[in-house]
PDB file of N, CA and C in Angstrom:
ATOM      1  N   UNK A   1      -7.838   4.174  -7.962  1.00  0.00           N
ATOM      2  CA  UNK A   1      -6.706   4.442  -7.101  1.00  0.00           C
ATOM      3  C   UNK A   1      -6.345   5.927  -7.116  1.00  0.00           C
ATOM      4  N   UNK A   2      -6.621   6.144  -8.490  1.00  0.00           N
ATOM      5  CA  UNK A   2      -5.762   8.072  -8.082  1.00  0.00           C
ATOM      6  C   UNK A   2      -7.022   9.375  -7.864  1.00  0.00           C
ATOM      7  N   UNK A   3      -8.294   8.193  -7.113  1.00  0.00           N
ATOM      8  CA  UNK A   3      -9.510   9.276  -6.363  1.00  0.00           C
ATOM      9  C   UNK A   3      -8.828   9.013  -5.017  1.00  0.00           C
ATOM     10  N   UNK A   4      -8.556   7.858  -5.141  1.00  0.00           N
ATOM     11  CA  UNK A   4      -7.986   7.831  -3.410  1.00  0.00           C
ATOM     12  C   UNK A   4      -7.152   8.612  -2.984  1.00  0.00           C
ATOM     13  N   UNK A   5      -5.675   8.250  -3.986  1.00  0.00           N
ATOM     14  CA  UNK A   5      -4.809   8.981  -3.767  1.00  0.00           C
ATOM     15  C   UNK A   5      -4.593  10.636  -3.318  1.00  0.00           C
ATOM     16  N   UNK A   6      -5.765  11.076  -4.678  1.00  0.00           N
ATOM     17  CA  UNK A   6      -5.625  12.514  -4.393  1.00  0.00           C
ATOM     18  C   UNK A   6      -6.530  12.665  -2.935  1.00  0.00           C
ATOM     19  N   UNK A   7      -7.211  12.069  -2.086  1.00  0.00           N
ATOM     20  CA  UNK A   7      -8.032  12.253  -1.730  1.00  0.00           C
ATOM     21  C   UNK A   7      -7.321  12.283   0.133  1.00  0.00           C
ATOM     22  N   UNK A   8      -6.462  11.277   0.071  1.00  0.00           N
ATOM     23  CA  UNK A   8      -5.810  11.243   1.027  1.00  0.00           C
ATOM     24  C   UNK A   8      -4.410  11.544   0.870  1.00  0.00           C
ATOM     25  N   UNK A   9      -3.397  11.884  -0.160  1.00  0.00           N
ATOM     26  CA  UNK A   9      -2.532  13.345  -0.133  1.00  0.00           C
ATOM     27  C   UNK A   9      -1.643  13.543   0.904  1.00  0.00           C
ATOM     28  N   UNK A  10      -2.404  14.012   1.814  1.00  0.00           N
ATOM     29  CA  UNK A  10      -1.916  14.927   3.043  1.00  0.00           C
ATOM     30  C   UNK A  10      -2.051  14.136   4.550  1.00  0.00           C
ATOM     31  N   UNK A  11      -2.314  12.990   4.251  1.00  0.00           N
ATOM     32  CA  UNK A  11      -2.904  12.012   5.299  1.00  0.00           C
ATOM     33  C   UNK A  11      -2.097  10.381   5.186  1.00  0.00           C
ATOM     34  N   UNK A  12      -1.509  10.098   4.044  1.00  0.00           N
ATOM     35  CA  UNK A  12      -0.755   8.928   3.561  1.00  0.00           C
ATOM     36  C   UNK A  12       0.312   8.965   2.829  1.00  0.00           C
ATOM     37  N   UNK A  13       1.076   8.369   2.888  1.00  0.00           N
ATOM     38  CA  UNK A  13       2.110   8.022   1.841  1.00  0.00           C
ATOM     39  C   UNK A  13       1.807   6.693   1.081  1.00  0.00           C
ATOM     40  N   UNK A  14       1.524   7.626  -0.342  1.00  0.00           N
ATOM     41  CA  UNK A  14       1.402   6.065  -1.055  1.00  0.00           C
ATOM     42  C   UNK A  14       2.679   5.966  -2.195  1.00  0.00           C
ATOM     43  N   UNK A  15       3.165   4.740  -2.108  1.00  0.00           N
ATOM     44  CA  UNK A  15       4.267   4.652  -2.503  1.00  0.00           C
ATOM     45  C   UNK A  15       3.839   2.874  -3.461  1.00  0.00           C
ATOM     46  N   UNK A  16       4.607   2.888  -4.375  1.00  0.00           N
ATOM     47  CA  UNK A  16       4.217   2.435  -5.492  1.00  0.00           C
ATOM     48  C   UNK A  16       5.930   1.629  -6.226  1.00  0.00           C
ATOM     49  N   UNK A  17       5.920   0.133  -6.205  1.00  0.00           N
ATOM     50  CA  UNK A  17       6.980   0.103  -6.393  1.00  0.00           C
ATOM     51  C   UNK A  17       7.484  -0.849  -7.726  1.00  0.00           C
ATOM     52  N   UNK A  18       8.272  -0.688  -8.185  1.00  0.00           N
ATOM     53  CA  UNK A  18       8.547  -1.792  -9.273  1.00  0.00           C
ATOM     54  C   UNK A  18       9.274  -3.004  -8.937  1.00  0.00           C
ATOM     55  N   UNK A  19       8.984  -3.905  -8.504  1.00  0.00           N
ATOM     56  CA  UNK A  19       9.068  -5.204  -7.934  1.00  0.00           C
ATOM     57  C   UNK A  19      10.715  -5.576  -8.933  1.00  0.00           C
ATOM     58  N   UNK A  20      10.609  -5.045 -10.286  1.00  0.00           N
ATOM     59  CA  UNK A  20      11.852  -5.575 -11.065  1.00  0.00           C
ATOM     60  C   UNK A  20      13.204  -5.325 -11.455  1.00  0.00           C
ATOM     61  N   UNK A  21      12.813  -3.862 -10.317  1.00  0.00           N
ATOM     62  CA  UNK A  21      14.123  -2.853 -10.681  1.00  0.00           C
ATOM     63  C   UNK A  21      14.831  -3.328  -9.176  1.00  0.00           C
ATOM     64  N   UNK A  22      16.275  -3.212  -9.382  1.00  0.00           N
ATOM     65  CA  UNK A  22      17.377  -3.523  -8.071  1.00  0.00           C
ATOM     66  C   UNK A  22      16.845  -2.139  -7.180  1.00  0.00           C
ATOM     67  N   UNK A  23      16.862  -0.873  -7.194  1.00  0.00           N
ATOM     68  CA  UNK A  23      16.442  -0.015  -6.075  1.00  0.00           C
ATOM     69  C   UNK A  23      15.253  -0.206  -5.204  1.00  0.00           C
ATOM     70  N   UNK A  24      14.081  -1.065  -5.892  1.00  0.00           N
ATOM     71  CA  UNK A  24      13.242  -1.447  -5.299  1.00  0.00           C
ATOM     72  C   UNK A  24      13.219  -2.926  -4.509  1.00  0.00           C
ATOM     73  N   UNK A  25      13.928  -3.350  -5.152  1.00  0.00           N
ATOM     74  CA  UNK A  25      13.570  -4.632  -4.330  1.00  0.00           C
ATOM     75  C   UNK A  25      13.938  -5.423  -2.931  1.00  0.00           C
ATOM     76  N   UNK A  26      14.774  -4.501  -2.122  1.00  0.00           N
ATOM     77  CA  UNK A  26      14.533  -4.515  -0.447  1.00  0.00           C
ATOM     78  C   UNK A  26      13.450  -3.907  -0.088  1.00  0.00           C
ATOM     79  N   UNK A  27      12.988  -3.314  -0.321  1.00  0.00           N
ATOM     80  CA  UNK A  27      11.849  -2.719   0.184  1.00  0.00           C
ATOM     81  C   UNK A  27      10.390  -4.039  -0.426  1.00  0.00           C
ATOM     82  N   UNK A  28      10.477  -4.601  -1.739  1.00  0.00           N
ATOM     83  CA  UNK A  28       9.594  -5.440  -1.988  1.00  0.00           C
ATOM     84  C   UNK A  28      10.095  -6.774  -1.598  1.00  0.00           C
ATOM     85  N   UNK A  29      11.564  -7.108  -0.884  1.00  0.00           N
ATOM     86  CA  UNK A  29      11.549  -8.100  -0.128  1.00  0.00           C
ATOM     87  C   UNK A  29      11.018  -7.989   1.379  1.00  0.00           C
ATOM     88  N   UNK A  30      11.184  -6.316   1.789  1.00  0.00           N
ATOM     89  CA  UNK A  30      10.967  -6.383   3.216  1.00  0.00           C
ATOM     90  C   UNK A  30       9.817  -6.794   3.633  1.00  0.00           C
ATOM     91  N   UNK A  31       8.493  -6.616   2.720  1.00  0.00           N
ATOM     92  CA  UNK A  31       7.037  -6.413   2.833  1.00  0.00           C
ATOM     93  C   UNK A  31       6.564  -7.893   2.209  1.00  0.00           C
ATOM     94  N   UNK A  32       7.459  -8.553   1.334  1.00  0.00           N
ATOM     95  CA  UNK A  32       6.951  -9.721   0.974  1.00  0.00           C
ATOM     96  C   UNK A  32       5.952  -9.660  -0.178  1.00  0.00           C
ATOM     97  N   UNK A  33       6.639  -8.319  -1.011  1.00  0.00           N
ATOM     98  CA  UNK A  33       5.763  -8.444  -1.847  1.00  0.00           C
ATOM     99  C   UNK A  33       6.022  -9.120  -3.280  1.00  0.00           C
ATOM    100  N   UNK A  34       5.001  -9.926  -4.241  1.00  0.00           N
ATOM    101  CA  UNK A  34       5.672 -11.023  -5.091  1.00  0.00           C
ATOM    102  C   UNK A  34       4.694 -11.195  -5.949  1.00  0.00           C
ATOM    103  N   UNK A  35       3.811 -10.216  -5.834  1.00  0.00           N
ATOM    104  CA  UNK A  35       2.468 -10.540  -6.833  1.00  0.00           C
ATOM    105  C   UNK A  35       2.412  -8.760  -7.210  1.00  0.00           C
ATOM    106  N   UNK A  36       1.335  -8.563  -8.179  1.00  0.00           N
ATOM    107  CA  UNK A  36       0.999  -7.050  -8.799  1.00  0.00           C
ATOM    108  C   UNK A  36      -0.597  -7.081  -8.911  1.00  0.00           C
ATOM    109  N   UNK A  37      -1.209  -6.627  -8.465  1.00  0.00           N
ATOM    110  CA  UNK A  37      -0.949  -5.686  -7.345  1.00  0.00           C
ATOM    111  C   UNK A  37      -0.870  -6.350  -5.729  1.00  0.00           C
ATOM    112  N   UNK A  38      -0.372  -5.293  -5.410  1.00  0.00           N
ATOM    113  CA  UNK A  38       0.047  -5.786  -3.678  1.00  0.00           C
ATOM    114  C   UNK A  38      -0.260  -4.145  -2.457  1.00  0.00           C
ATOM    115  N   UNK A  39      -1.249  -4.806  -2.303  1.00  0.00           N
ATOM    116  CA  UNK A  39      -1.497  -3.530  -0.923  1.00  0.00           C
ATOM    117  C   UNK A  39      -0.878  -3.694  -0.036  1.00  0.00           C
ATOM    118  N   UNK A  40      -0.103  -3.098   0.414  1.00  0.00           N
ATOM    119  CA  UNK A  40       0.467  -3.321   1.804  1.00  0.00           C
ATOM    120  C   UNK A  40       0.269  -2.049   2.883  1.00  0.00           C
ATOM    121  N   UNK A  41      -0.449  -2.182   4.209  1.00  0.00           N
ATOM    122  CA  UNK A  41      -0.862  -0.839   4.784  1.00  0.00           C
ATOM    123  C   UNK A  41       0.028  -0.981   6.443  1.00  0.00           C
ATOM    124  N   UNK A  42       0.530   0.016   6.578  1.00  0.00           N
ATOM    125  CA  UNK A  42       0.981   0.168   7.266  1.00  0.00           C
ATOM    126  C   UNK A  42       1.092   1.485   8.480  1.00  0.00           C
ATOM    127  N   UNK A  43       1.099   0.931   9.691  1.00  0.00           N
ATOM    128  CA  UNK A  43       0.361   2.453  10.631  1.00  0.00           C
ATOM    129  C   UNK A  43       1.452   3.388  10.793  1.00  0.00           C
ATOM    130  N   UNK A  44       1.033   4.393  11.784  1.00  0.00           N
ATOM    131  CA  UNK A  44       1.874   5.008  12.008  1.00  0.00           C
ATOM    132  C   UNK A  44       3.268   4.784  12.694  1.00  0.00           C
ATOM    133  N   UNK A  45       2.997   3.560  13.391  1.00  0.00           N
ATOM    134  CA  UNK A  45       4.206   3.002  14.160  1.00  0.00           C
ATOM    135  C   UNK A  45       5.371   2.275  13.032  1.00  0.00           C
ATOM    136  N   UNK A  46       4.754   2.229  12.172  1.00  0.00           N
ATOM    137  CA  UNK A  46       5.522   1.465  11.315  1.00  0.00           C
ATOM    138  C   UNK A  46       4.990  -0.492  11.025  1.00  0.00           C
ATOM    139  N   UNK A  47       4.521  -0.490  11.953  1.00  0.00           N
ATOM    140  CA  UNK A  47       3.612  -1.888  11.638  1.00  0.00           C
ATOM    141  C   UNK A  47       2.898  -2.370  10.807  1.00  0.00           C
ATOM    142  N   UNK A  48       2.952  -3.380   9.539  1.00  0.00           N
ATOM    143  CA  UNK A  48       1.999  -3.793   8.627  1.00  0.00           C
ATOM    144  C   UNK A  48       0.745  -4.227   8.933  1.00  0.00           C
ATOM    145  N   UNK A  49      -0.613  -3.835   9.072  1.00  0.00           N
ATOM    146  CA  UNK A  49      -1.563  -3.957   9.580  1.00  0.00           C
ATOM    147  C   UNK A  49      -2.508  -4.943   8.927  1.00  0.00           C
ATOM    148  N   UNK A  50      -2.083  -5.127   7.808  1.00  0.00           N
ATOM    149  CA  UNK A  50      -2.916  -5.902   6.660  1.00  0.00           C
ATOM    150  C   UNK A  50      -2.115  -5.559   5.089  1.00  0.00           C
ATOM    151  N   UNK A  51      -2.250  -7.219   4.360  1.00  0.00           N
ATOM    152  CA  UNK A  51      -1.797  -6.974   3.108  1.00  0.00           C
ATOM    153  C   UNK A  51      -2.569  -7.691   2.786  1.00  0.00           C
ATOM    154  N   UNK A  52      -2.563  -7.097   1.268  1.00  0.00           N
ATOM    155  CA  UNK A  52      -3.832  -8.035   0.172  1.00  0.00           C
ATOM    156  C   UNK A  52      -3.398  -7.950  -0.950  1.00  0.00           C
ATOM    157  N   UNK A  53      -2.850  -8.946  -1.732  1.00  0.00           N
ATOM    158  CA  UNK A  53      -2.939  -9.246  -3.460  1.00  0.00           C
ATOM    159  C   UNK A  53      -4.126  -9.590  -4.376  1.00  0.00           C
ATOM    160  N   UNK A  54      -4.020  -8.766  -5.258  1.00  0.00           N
ATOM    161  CA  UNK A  54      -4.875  -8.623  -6.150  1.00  0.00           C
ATOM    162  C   UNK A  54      -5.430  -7.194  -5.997  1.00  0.00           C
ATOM    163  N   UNK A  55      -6.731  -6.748  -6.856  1.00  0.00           N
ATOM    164  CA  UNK A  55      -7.172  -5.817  -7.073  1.00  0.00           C
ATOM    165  C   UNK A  55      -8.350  -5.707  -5.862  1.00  0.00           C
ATOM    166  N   UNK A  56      -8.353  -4.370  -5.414  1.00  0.00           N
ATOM    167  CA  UNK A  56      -9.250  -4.312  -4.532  1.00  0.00           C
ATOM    168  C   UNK A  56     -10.297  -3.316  -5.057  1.00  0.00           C
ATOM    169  N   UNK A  57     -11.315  -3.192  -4.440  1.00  0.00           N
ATOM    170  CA  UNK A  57     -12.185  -1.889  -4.467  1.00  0.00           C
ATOM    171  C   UNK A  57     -12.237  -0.690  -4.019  1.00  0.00           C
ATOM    172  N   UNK A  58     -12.378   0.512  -4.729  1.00  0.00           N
ATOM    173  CA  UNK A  58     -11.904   1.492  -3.711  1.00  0.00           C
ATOM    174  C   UNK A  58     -12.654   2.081  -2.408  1.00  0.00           C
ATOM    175  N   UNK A  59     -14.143   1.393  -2.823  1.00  0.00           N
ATOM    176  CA  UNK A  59     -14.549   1.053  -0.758  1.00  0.00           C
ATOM    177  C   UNK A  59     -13.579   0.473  -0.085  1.00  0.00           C
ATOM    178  N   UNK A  60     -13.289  -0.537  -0.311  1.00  0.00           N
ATOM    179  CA  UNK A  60     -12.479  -1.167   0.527  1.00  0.00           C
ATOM    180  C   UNK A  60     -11.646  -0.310   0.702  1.00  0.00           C
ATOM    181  N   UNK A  61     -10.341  -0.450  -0.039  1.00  0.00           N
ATOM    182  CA  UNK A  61      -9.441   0.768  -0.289  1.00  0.00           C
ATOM    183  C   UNK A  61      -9.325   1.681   0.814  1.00  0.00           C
ATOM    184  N   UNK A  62     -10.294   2.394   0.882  1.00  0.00           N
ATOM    185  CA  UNK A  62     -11.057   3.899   1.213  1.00  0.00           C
ATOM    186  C   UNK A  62     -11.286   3.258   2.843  1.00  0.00           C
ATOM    187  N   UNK A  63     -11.634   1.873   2.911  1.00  0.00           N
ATOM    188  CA  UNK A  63     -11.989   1.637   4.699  1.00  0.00           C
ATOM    189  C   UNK A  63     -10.738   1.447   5.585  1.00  0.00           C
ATOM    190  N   UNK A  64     -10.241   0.496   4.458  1.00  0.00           N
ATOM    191  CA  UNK A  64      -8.265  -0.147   5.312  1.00  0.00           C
ATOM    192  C   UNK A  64      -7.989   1.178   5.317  1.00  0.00           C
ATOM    193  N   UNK A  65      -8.210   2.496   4.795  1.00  0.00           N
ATOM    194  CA  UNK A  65      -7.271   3.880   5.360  1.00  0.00           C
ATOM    195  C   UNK A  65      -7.999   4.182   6.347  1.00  0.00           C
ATOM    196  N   UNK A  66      -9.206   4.649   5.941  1.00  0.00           N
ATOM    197  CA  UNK A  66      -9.287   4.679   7.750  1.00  0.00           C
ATOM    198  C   UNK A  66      -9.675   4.096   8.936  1.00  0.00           C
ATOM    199  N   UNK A  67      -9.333   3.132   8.443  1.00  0.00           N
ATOM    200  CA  UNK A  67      -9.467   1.859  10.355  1.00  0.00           C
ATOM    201  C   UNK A  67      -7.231   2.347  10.301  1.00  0.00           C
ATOM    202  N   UNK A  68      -6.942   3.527   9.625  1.00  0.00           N
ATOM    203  CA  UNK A  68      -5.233   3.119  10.181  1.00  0.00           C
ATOM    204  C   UNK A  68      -5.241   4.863  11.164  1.00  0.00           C
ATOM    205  N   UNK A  69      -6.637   5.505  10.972  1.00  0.00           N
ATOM    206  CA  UNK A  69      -6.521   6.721  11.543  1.00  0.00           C
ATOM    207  C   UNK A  69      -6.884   6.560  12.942  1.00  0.00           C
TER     208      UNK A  69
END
């Protein structure tokens, strides 16, 4: 995750949340998130394009970013 991260930087916001703390959890109710880990990708419009629980690969990873460019 933090080859990706650094890798796309300047191109994404990756945001990372603690499901258990009160500041986070409208934002992990808005998205429906309820498991760890939880991808949630979202375009530029603001639209969730795809979510996935569990651990992914960072091919994968690396493709859901750019099918959002």
């Amino acid at each position: 995750m933090s080859r990706v991260k650094e890798r796309y930087k300047d191109k994404v916001d990756f945001q990372f949340l603690n499901v258990d703390l009160n500041e986070t959890r409208e934002k992990a109710d808005k998205y429906r998130i309820r498991a760890i880990p939880t991808f949630v990708f979202i375009n530029k419009s603001g639209e969730v394009t795809d979510t996935f629980v569990g651990v992914i690969k960072e091919t994968f990873l690396v493709k859901k970013i750019e099918e959002l460019f």
